[in-house]
Every structure is written in C-alpha cells, then in structure tokens.
C-alpha atoms as a PDB file:
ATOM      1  CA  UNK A   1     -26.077  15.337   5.686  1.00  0.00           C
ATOM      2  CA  UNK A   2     -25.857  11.874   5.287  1.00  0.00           C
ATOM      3  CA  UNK A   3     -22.552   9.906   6.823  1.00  0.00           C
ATOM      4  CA  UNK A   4     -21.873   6.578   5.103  1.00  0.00           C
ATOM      5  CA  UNK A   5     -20.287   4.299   7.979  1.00  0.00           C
ATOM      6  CA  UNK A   6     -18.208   1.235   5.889  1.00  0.00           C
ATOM      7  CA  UNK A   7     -17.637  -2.031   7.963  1.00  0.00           C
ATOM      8  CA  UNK A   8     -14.684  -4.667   7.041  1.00  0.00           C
ATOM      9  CA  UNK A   9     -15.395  -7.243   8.998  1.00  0.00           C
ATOM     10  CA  UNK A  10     -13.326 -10.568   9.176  1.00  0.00           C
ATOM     11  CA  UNK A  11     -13.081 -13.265  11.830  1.00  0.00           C
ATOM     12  CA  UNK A  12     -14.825 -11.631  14.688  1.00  0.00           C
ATOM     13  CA  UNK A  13     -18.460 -11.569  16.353  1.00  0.00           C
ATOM     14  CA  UNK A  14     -19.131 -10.646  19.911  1.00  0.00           C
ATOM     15  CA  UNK A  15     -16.991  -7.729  19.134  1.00  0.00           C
ATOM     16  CA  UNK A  16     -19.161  -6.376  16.165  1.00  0.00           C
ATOM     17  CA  UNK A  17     -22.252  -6.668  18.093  1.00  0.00           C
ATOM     18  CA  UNK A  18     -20.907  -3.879  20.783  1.00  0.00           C
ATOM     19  CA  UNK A  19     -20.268  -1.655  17.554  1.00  0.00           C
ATOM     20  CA  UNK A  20     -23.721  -2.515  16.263  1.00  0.00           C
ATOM     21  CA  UNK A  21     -25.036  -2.102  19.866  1.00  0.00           C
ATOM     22  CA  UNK A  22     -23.301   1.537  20.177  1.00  0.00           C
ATOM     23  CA  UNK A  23     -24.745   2.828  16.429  1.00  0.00           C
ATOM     24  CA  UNK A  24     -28.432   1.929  17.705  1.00  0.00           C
ATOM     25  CA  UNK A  25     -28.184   4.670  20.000  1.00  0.00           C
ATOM     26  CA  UNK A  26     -26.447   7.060  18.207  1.00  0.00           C
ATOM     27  CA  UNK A  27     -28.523  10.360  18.368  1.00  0.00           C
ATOM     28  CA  UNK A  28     -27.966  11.410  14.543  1.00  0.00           C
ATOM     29  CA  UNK A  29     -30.108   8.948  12.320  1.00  0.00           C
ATOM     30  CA  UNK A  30     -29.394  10.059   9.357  1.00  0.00           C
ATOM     31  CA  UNK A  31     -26.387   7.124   8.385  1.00  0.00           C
ATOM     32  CA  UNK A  32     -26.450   4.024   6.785  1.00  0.00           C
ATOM     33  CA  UNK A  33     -24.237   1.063   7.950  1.00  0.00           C
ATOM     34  CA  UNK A  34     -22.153  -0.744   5.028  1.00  0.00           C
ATOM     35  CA  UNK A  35     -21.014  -4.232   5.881  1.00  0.00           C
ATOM     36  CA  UNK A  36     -18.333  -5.881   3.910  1.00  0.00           C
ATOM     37  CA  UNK A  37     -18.473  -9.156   4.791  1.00  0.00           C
ATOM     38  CA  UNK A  38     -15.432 -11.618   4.192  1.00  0.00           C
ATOM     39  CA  UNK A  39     -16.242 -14.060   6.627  1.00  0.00           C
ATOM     40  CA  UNK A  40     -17.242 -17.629   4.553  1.00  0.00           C
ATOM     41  CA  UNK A  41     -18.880 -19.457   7.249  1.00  0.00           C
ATOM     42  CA  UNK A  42     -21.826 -16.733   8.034  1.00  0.00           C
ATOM     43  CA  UNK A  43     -20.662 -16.053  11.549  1.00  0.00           C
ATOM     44  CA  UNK A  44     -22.111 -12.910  11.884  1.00  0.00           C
ATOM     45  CA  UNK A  45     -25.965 -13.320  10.110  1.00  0.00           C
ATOM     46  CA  UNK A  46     -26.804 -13.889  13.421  1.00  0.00           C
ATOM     47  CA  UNK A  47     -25.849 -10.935  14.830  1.00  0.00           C
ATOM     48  CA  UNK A  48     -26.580  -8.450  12.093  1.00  0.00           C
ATOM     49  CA  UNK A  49     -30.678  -9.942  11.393  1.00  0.00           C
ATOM     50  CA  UNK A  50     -31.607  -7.589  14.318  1.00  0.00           C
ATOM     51  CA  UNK A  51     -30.035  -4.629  13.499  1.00  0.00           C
ATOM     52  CA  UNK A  52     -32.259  -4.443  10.388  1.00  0.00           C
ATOM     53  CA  UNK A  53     -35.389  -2.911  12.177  1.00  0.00           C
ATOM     54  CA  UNK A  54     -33.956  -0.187  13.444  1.00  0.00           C
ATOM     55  CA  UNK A  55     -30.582   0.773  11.347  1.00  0.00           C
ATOM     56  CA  UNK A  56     -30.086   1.638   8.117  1.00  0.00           C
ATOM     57  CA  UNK A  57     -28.126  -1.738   6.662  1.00  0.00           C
ATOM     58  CA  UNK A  58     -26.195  -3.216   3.925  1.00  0.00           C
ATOM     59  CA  UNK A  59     -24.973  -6.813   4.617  1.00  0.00           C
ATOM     60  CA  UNK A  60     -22.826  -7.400   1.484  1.00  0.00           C
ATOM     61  CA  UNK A  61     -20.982 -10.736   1.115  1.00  0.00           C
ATOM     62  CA  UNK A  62     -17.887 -10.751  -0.928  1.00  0.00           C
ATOM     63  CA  UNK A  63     -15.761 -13.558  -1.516  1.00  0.00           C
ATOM     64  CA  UNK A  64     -12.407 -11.892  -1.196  1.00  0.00           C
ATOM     65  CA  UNK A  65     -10.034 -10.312   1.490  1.00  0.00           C
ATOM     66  CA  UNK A  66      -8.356  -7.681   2.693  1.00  0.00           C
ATOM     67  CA  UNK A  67      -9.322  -4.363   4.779  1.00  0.00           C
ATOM     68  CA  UNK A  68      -8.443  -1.837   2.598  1.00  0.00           C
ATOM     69  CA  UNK A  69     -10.211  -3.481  -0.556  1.00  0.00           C
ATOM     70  CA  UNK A  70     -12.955  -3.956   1.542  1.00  0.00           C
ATOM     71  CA  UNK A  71     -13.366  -0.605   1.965  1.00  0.00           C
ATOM     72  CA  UNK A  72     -12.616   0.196  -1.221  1.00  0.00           C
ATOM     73  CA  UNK A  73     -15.290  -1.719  -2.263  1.00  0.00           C
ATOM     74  CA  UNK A  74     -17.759  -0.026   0.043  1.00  0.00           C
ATOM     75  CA  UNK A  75     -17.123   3.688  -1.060  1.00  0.00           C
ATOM     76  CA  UNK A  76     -18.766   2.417  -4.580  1.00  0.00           C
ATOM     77  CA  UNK A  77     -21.998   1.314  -2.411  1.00  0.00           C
ATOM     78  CA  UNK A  78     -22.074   4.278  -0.430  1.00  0.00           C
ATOM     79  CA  UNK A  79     -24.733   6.797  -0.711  1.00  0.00           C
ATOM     80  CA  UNK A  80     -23.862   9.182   2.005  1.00  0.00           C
ATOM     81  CA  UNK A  81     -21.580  12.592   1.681  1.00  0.00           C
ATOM     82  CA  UNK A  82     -19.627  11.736   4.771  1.00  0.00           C
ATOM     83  CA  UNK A  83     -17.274   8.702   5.019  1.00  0.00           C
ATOM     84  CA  UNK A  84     -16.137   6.505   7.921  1.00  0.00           C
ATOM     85  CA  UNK A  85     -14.117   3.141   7.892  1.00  0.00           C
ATOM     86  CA  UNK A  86     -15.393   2.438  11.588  1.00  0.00           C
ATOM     87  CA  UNK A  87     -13.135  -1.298  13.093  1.00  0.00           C
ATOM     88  CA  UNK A  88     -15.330  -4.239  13.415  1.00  0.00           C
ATOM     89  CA  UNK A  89     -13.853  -4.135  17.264  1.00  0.00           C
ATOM     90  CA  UNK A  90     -14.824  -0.390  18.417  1.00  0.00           C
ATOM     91  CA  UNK A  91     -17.288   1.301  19.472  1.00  0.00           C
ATOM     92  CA  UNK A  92     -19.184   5.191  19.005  1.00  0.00           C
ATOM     93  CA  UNK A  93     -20.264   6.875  21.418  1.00  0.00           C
ATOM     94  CA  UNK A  94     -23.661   8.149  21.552  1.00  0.00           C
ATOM     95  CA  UNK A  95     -23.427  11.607  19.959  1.00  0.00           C
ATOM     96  CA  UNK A  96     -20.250  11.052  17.771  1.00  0.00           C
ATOM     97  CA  UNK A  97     -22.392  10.935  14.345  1.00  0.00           C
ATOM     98  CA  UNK A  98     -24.284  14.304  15.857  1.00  0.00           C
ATOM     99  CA  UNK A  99     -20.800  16.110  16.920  1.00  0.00           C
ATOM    100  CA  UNK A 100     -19.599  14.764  13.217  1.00  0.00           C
ATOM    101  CA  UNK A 101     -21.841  16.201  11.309  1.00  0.00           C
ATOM    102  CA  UNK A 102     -21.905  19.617  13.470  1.00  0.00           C
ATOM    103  CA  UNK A 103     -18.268  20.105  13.221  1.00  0.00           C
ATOM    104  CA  UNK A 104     -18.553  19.990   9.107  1.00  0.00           C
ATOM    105  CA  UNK A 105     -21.281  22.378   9.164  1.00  0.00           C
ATOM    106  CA  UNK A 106     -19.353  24.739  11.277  1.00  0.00           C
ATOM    107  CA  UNK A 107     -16.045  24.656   9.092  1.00  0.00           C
ATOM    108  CA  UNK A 108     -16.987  24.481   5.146  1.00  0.00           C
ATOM    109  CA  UNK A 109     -13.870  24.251   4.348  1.00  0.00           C
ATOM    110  CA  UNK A 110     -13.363  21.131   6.195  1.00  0.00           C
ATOM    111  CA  UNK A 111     -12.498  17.868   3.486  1.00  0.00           C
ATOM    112  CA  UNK A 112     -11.242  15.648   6.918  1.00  0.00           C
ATOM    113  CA  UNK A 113     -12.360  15.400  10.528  1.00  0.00           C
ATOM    114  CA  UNK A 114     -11.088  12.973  12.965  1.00  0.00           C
ATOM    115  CA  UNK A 115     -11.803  11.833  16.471  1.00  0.00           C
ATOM    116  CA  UNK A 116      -9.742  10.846  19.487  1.00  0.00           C
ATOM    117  CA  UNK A 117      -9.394   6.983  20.253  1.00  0.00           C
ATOM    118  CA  UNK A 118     -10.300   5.765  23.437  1.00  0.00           C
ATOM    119  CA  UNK A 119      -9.600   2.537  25.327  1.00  0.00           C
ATOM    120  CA  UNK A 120     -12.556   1.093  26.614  1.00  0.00           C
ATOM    121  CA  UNK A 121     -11.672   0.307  29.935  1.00  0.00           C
ATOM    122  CA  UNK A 122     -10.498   3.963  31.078  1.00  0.00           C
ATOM    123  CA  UNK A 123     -11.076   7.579  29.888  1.00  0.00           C
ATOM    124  CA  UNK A 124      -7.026   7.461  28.225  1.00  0.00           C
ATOM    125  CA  UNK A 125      -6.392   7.233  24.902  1.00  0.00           C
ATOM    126  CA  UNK A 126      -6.178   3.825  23.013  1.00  0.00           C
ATOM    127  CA  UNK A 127      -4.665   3.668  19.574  1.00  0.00           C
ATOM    128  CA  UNK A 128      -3.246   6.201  16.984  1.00  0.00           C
ATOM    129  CA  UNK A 129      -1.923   9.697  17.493  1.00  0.00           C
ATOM    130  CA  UNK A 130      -4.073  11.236  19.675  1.00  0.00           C
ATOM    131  CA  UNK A 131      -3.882  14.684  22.048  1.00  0.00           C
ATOM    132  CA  UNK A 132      -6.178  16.804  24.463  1.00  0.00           C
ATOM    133  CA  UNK A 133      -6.173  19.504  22.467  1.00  0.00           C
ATOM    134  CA  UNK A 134      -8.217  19.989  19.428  1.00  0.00           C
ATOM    135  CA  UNK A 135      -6.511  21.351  16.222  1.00  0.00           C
ATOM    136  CA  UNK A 136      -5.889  21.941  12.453  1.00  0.00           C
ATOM    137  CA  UNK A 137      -3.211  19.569  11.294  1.00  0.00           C
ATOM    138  CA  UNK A 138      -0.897  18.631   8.415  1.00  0.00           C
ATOM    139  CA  UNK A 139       0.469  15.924   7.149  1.00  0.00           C
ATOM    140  CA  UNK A 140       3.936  17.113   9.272  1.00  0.00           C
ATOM    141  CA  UNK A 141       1.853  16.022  12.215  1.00  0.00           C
ATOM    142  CA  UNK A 142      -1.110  13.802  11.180  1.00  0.00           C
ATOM    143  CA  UNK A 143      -3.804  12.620  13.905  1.00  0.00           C
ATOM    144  CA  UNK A 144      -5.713  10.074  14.583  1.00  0.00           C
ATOM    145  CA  UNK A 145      -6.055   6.399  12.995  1.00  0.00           C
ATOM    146  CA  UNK A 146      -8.265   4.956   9.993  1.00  0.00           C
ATOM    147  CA  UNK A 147     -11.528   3.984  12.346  1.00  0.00           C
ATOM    148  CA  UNK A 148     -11.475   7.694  13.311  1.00  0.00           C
ATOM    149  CA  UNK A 149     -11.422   9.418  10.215  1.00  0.00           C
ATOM    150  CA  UNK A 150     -14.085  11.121   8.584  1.00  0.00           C
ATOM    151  CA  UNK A 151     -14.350  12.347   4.981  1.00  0.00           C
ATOM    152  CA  UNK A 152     -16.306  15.272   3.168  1.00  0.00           C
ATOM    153  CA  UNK A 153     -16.616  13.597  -0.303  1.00  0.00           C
ATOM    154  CA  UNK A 154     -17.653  16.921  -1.665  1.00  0.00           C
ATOM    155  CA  UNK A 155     -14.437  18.640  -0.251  1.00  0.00           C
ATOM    156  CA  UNK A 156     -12.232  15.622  -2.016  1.00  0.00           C
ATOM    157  CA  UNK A 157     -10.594  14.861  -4.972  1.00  0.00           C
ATOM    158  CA  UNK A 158     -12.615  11.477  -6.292  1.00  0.00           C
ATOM    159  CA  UNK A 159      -9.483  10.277  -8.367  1.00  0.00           C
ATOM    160  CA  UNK A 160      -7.907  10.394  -4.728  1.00  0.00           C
ATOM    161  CA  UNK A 161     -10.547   8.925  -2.151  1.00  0.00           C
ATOM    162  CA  UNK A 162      -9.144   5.456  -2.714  1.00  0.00           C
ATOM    163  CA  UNK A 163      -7.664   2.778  -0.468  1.00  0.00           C
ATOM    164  CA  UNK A 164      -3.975   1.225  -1.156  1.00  0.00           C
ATOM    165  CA  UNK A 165      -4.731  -2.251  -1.816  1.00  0.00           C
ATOM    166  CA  UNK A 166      -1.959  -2.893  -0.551  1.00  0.00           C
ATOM    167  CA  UNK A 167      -2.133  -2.200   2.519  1.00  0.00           C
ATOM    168  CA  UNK A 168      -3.626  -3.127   5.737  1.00  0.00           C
ATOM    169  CA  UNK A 169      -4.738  -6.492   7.162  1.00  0.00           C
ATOM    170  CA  UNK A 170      -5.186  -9.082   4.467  1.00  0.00           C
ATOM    171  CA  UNK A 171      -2.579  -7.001   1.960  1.00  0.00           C
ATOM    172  CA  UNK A 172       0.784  -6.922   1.324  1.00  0.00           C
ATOM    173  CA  UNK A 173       1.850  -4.736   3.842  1.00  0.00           C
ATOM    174  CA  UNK A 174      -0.115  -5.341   7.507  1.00  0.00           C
ATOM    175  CA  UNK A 175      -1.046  -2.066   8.633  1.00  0.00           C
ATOM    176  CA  UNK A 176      -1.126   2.154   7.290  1.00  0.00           C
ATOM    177  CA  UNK A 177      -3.643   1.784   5.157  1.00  0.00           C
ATOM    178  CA  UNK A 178      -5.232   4.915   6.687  1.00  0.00           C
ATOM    179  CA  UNK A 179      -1.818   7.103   6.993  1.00  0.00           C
ATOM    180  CA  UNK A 180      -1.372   6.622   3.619  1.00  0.00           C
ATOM    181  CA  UNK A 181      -4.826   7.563   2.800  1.00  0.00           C
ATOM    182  CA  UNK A 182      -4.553  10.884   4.975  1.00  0.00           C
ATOM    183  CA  UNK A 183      -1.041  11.784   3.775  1.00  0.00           C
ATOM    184  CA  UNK A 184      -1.922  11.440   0.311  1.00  0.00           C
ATOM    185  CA  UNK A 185      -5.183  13.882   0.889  1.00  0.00           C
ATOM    186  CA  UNK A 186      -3.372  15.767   2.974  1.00  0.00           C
ATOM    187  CA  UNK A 187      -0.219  16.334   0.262  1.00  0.00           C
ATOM    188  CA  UNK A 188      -3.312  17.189  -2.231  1.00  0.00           C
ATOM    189  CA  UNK A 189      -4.547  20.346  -0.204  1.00  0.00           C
ATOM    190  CA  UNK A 190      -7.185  18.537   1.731  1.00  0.00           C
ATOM    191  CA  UNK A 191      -8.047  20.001   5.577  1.00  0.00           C
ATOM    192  CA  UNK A 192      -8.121  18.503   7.938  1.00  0.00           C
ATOM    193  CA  UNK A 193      -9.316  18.971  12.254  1.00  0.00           C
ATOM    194  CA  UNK A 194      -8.765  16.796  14.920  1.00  0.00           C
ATOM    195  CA  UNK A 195     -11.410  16.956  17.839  1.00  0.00           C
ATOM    196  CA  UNK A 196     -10.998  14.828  21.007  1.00  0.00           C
ATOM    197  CA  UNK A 197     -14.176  15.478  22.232  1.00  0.00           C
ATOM    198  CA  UNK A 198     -15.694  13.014  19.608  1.00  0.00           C
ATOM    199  CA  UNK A 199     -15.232   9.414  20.952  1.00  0.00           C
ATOM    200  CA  UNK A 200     -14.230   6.089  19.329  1.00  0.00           C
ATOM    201  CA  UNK A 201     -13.842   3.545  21.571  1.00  0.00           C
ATOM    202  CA  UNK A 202     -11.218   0.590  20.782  1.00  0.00           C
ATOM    203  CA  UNK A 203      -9.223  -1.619  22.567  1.00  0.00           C
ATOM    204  CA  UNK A 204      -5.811  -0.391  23.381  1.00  0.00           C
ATOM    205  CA  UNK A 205      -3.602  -2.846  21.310  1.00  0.00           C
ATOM    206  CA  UNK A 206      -0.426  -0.434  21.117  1.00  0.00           C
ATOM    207  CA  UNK A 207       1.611  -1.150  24.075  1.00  0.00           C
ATOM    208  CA  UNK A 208       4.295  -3.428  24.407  1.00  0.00           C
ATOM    209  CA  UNK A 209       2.736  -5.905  26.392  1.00  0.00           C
ATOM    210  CA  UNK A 210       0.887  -7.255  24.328  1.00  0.00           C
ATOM    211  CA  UNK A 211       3.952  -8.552  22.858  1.00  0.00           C
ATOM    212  CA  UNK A 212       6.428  -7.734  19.901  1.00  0.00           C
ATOM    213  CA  UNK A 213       5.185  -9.583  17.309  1.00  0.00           C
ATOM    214  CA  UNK A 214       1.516  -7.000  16.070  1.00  0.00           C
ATOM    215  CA  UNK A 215       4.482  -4.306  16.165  1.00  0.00           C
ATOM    216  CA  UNK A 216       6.432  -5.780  13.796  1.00  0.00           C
ATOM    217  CA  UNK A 217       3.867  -7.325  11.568  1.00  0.00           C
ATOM    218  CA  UNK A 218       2.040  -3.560  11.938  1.00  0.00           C
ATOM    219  CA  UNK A 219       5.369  -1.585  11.628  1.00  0.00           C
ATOM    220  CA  UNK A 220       5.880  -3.042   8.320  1.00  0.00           C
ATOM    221  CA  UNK A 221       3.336  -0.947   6.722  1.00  0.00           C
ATOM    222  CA  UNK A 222       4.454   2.065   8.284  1.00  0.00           C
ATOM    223  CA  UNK A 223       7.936   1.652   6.381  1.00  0.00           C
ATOM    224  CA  UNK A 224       6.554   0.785   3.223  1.00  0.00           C
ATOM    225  CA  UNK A 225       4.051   4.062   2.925  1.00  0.00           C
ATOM    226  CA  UNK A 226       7.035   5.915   3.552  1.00  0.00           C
ATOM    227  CA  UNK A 227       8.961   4.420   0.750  1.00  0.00           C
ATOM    228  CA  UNK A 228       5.758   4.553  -1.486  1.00  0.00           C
ATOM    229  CA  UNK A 229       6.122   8.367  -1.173  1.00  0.00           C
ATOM    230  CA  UNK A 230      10.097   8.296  -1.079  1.00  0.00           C
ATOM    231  CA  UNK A 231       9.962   7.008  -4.334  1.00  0.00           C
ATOM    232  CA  UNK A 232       7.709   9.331  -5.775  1.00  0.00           C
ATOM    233  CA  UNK A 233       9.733  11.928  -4.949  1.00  0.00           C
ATOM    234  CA  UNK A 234       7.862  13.628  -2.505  1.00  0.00           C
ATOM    235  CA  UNK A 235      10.958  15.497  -0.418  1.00  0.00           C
ATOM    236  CA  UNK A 236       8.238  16.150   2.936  1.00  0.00           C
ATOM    237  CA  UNK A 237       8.336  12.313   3.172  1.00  0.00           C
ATOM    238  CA  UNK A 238      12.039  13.020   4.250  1.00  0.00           C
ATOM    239  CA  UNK A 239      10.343  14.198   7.772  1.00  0.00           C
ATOM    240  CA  UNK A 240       8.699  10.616   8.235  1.00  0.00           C
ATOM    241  CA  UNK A 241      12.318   9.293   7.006  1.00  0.00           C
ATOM    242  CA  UNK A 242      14.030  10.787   9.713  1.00  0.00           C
ATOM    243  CA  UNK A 243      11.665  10.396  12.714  1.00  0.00           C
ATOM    244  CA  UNK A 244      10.292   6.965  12.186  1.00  0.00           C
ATOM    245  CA  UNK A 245      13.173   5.441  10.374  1.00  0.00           C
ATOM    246  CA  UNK A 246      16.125   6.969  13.077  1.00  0.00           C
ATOM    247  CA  UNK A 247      15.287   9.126  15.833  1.00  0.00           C
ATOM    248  CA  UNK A 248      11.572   7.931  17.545  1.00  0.00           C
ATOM    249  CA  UNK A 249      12.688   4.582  17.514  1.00  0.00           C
ATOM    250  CA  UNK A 250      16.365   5.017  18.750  1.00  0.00           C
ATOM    251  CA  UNK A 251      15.015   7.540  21.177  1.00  0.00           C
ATOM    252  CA  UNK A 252      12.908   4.730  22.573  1.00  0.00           C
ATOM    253  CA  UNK A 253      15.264   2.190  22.875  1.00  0.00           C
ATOM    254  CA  UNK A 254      17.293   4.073  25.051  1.00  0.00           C
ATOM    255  CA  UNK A 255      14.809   5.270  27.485  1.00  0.00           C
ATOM    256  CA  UNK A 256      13.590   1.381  27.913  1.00  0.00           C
ATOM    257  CA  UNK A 257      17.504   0.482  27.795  1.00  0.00           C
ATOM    258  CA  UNK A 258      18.053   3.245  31.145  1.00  0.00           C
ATOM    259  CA  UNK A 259      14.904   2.117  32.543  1.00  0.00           C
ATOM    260  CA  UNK A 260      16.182  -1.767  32.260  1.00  0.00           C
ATOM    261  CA  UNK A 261      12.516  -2.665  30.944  1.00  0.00           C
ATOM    262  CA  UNK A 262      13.772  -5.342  28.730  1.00  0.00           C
ATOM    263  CA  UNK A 263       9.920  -5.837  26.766  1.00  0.00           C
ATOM    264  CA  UNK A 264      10.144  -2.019  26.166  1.00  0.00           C
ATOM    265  CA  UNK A 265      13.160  -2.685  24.550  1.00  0.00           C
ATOM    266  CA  UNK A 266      12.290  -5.062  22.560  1.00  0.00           C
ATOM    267  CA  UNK A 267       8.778  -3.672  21.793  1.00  0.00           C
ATOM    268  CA  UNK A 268      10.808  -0.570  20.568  1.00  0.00           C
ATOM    269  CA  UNK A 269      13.817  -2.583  18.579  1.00  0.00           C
ATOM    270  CA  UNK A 270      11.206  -4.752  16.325  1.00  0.00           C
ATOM    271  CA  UNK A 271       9.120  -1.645  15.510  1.00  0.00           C
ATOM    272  CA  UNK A 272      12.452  -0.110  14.394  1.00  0.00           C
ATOM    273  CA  UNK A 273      13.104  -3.884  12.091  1.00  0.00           C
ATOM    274  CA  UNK A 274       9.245  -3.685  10.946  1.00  0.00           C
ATOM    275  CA  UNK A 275       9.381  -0.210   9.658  1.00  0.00           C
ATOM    276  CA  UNK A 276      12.942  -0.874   7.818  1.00  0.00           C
ATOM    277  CA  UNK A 277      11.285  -4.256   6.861  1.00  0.00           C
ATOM    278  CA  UNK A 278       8.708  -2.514   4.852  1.00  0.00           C
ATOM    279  CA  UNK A 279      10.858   0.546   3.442  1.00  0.00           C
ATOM    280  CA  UNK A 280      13.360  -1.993   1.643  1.00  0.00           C
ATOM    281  CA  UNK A 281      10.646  -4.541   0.478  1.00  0.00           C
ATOM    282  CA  UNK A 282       8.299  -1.959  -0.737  1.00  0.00           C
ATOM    283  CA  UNK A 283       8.505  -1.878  -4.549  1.00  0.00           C
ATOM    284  CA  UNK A 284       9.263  -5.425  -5.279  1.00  0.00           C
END
C-alpha cells in the first residue's frame, strides 16, 4: 500500500531537514515524498540533493503560493493510495508510516485515519484536537489537525478530495484548510479513527504565549469554514455556531478573567474577534 506524503513548503529550511531526517528512518518504505516548492530563491536544493539516494522524491517548483493549492496541486502528482499533507516544520516518528498503513488494513472500512500531535520538547500534546484515547469520530467531534491526517483515496469520493483554495496560509482565510477538508468528508459519509499512538511531532504554537496575534490571524479561518457551511445550509454546522462562535470562547474568557491572567484573556478575546472576523467576511 503505497502512502503519498505531500510537502508545502515556504520560507523555512533547518526545519524541513528534521522532517526529511525523521522519513529516512521510517520503517515502512513503501512512500514517496512530494515537495511543492514555493520558495523563489532555492533555499532548500541544498537540503533536499541528499535525500535523493535513499527516499523516494519529487522536488517540484511552482511559481505560485498558498498551502492549500499547494497541496492541491500535489494530489494530481501523487501516485500512492494513501494521502498525507505532512508541515514543512514536524516531524514522524519512526514507525508512523508502518502503524498507518496497519491500521487501514485492519479496518476496510476506514476512508480517514489520523494521529495525535506531539510537541517536541515533551511527551504532551502540541497542536489540534487531540486525546489519550483512541476512537471513531464525527464531524460533531473532529480530531486531529491537517499534518495528521491520512486519506484512503479508494474509500473517498474524488469530486471531494480537494483543498479550499481558500484557505490556509497564503489564501484568503489564514488557517482550516484541513477542518474544512475533514468536515466536508466527514458530512459525505467518510470514516474516520483517531489513534494517539501514531506520532507527529510539531512545535506547540497554540498557547497564548506566544502572543495574540497567530490566534487571530488563525481564528479567522475557523469562522469563515463555518459560514462556508452555514450558508449552504448545512443545519449540523449550527453545533460549530454555537460552541466556537459563543460558548468555548466566552467560557474561556472567564476562567482567564477569575484567574486574573490578563494574556489568557486576551489570547481568548481575539480568538473570539478572529473567528467572528471570518464568519462575517466569508462570502464577499
């Protein structure tokens, strides 16, 4: 079973040789390693050239940007059955392709698996919705983020394997290019399993130290996917509506407001803006 791993890559170096680093040891071979390269200044020829004796590589050059045409653009090169969208800053572990691969085998009816984010520096979770516990899921509680999805193109609908081009970085809408990827598979009968025992390793950007302004640039595309399937219609969207647009955030605010942690506060109060942001501009 071949997996198809499809690499946007923009802007960054060191960072894509720990990735490359990490697939070199991977104890499934059977992948090939798509590179989408938007960079215009060859940054990263340097740092691919050795991969090529031992992995399986595309280094494709375009002269346009955006993540999620990127990896559009990399499904039509791909010649594996499984799909992945790994982040030019993360890292497998060694037997995530093997456990990948095992885990479609053992459920046929499986169209979506996805692993549990970890920060690098600890054994705690880093990005996305994650949990200890592995499990079926639905698009009322959807797991995971877009470098940890993987995708049985022979369990999926072609017309919908698709990115939003307008979303992610480089688009419209920063950020939920992969949420609005799973909850459109999801709404189409797609299913999917979430197994924490297969590791992606990332940087843990989501915390509000890091400062307010990645949530609200990020937070924007949350709000607009919801409005993209508000306006279709789609009345389960009115779950996403109500947590994300009312009750999460307002929740959050006043646990940071009793705890008098000011950057929590406002960490929590431009998420709120970003997702409202991208819910009223969505559609213009």
């Amino acid at each position: 079973m071949k997996v198809s791993l499809i690499l946007a890559t923009l802007g960054r170096d060191w960072e894509l040789a720990v990735l490359l680093k990490s697939l070199i040891y991977q104890s499934y071979r059977d992948f090939e390693l798509i590179i989408i390269d938007q960079n215009k200044d060859g940054k990263i020829d340097m740092i691919v050239e050795p991969a090529y004796s031992c992995l399986d590589v595309k280094h494709v050059k375009v002269d346009f940007t955006g993540n999620a045409r990127a990896r559009d653009y990399g499904i039509g090169l791909a010649k594996g059955r499984i799909i992945a969208f790994p982040d030019d800053d993360c890292a497998y572990h060694k037997d995530v392709l093997k456990k990948v691969v095992g885990e479609f085998k053992r459920r046929p009816n499986l169209s979506i698996l996805v692993a549990g984010s970890y920060d690098f520096s600890s054994s705690g979770f880093s990005v996305g919705v994650n949990s200890h516990s592995a499990q079926y899921f639905s698009r009322f509680k959807m797991m995971g983020v877009e470098f940890t999805q993987f995708f049985d193109r022979k369990k999926i609908d072609p017309k919908q394997f698709y990115l939003d081009h307008d979303f992610g970085i480089g688009s419209k809408y920063s950020g939920a290019e992969g949420f609005e990827l799973l909850y459109r598979l999801l709404r189409s009968g797609c299913t999917a399993f979430y197994n924490p025992e297969i590791k992606v390793y990332h940087p843990n950007k989501d915390h509000y130290k890091l400062g307010t302004s990645r949530m609200l640039m990020y937070s924007t595309g949350i709000g607009a996917y919801i409005r993209k399937f508000a306006n279709q219609q789609d009345v389960f969207i009115l779950y996403y509506i109500a947590r994300k647009m009312f009750v999460a955030p307002v929740l959050k605010m006043l646990l940071a407001a009793i705890l008098l942690n000011r950057e929590k506060l406002a960490y929590s109060f431009y998420n709120l803006v970003g997702i409202w942001r991208g819910f009223l501009a969505y559609g213009r």
